[in-house]
Protein backbone atom coordinates (compact mmCIF):
# COMPACT_ATOMS: atom_id res chain seq x y z
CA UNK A 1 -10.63 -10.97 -14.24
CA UNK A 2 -7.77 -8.86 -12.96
CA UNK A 3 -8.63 -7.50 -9.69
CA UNK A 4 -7.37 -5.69 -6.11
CA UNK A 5 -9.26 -5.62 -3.53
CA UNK A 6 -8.11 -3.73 -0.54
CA UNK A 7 -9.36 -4.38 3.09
CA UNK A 8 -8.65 -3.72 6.61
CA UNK A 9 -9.56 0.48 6.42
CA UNK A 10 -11.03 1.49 9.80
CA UNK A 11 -11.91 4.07 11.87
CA UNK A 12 -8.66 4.03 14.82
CA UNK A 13 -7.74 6.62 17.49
CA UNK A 14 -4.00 8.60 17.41
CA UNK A 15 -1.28 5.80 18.71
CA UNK A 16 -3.24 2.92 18.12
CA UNK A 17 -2.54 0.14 14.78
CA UNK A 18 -4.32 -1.36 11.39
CA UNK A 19 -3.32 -3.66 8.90
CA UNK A 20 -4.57 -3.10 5.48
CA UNK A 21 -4.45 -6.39 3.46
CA UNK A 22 -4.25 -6.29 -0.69
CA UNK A 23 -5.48 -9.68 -2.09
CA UNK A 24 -5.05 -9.96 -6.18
CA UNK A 25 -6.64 -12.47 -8.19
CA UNK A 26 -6.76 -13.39 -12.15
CA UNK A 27 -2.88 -12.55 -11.93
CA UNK A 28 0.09 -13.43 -10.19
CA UNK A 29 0.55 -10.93 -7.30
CA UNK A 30 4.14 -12.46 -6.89
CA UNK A 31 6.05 -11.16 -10.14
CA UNK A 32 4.62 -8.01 -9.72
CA UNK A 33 5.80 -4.77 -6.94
CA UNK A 34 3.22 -3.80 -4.67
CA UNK A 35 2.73 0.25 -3.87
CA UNK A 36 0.27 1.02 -1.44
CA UNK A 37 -1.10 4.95 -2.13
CA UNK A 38 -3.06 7.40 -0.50
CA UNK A 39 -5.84 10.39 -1.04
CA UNK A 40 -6.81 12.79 2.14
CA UNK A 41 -9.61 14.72 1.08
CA UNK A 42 -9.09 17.92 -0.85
CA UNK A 43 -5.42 16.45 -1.71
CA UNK A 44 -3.92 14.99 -4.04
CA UNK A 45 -2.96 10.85 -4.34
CA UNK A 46 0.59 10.05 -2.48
CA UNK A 47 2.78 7.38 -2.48
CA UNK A 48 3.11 5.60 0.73
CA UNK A 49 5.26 2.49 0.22
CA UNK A 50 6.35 -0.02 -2.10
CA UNK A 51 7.45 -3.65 -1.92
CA UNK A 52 9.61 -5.39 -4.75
CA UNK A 53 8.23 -8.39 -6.47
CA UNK A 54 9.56 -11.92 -5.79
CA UNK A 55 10.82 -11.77 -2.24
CA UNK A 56 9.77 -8.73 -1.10
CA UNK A 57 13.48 -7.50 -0.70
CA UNK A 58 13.40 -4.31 -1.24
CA UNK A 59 11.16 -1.73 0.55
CA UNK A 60 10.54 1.95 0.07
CA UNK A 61 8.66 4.44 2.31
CA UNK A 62 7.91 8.09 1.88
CA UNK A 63 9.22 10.23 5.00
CA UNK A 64 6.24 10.30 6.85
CA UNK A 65 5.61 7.12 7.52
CA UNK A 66 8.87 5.50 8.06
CA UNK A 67 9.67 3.73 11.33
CA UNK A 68 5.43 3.33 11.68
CA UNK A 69 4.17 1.85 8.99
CA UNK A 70 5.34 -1.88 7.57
CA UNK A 71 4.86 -3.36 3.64
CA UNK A 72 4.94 -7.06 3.25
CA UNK A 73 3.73 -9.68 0.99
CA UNK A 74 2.53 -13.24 0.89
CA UNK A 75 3.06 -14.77 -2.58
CA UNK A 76 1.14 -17.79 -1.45
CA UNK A 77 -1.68 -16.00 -0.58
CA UNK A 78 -0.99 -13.71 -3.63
CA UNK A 79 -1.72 -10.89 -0.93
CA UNK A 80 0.39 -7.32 0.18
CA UNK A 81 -0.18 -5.97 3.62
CA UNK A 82 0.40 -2.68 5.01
CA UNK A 83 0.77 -2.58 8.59
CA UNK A 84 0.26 1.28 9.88
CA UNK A 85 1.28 1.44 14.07
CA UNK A 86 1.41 4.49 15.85
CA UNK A 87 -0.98 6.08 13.85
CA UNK A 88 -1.59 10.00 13.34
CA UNK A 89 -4.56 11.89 12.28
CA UNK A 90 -2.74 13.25 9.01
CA UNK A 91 -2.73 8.92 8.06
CA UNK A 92 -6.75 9.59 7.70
CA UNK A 93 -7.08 8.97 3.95
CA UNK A 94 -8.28 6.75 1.39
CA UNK A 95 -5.68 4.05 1.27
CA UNK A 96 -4.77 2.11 -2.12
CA UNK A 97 -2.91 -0.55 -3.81
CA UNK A 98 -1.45 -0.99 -6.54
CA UNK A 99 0.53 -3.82 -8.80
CA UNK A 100 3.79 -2.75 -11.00
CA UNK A 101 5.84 -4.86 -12.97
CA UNK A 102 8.99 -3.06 -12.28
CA UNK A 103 12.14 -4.79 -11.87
CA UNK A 104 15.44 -2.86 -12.15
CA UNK A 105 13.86 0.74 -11.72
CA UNK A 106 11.55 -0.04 -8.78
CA UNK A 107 14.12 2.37 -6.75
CA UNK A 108 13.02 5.96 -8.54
CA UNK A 109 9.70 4.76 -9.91
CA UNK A 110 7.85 2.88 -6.98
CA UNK A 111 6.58 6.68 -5.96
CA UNK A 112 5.12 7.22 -9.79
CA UNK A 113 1.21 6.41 -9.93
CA UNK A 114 1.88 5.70 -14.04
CA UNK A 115 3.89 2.85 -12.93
CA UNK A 116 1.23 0.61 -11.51
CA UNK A 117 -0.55 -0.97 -14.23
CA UNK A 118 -3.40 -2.67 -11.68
CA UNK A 119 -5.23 -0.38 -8.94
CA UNK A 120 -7.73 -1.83 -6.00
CA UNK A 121 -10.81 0.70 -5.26
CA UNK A 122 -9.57 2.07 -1.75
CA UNK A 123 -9.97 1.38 1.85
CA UNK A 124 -10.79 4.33 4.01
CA UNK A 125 -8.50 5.01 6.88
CA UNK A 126 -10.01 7.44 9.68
CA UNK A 127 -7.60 8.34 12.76
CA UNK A 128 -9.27 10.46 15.43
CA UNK A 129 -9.39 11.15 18.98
C-alpha cells in the first residue's frame, strides 16, 4: 500500500523550532521529489518547499520561508524532513507532503499541487505566544 505519513506537527511559541518528518512506504521515496505543502484555515493549500529525488540536490522554497525553514531527505530511511526554525505565527497551518516523480522540470513545477502523484494526511502546525 502506497502511503505518507507525516509527523512531527506541534503546538510551538514565535522563535522557537520543529521538524516535521515524511516517512513513505509501499514505494521508493528515493526516485521520487518531495514537496512539503501547507493549508491555514480559511486559505487556500501553498507550496512550501521541495527537494529533488536521488540526492536531494536541488532545493526550492517559497519566499516566506527561506533562510528558516530546511528540506532534506533520507533515502535509507525512505523519509523527507522539514525542519521549520524561527518560527512565526503565519507558519500555523496544516502541513503536508507530497511525492512527485519529476525529473527535468522539478524547477517550475515543484510549486504545482497536480504534480505530486502521492499526498500524506497532514500534520498540524500551531505557533503562538
Amino acid at each position: 500500500q502506497v502511503q505518507l505519513v507525516e509527523s512531527g506537527g506541534n503546538s510551538a511559541q514565535p522563535g522557537e523550532s520543529l521538524k516535521l518528518s515524511c516517512t513513505a512506504s509501499g514505494f521508493t521515496l528515493q526516485y521520487y521529489a518531495v514537496g512539503w505543502f501547507r493549508q491555514a484555515p480559511g486559505k487556500e493549500r501553498e507550496a512550501v518547499s521541495c527537494i529533488s529525488s536521488s540526492d536531494g540536490s536541488a532545493t526550492y522554497y517559497t519566499d516566506s520561508v527561506k533562510g528558516r525553514f530546511t528540506v532534506s531527505r533520507d533515502n535509507r530511511r525512505n523519509m523527507a524532513y522539514l525542519q521549520m526554525d524561527y518560527l512565526e505565527p503565519g507558519d500555523t497551518a496544516v502541513y503536508y507532503c507530497a511525492a512527485a516523480y519529476i525529473s527535468g522540470e522539478l524547477r517550475r513545477e515543484w510549486m504545482f499541487e497536480r504534480s505530486y502523484t502521492h499526498w500524506g494526511q497532514g500534520t498540524q502546525v500551531s505557533v503562538s505566544s
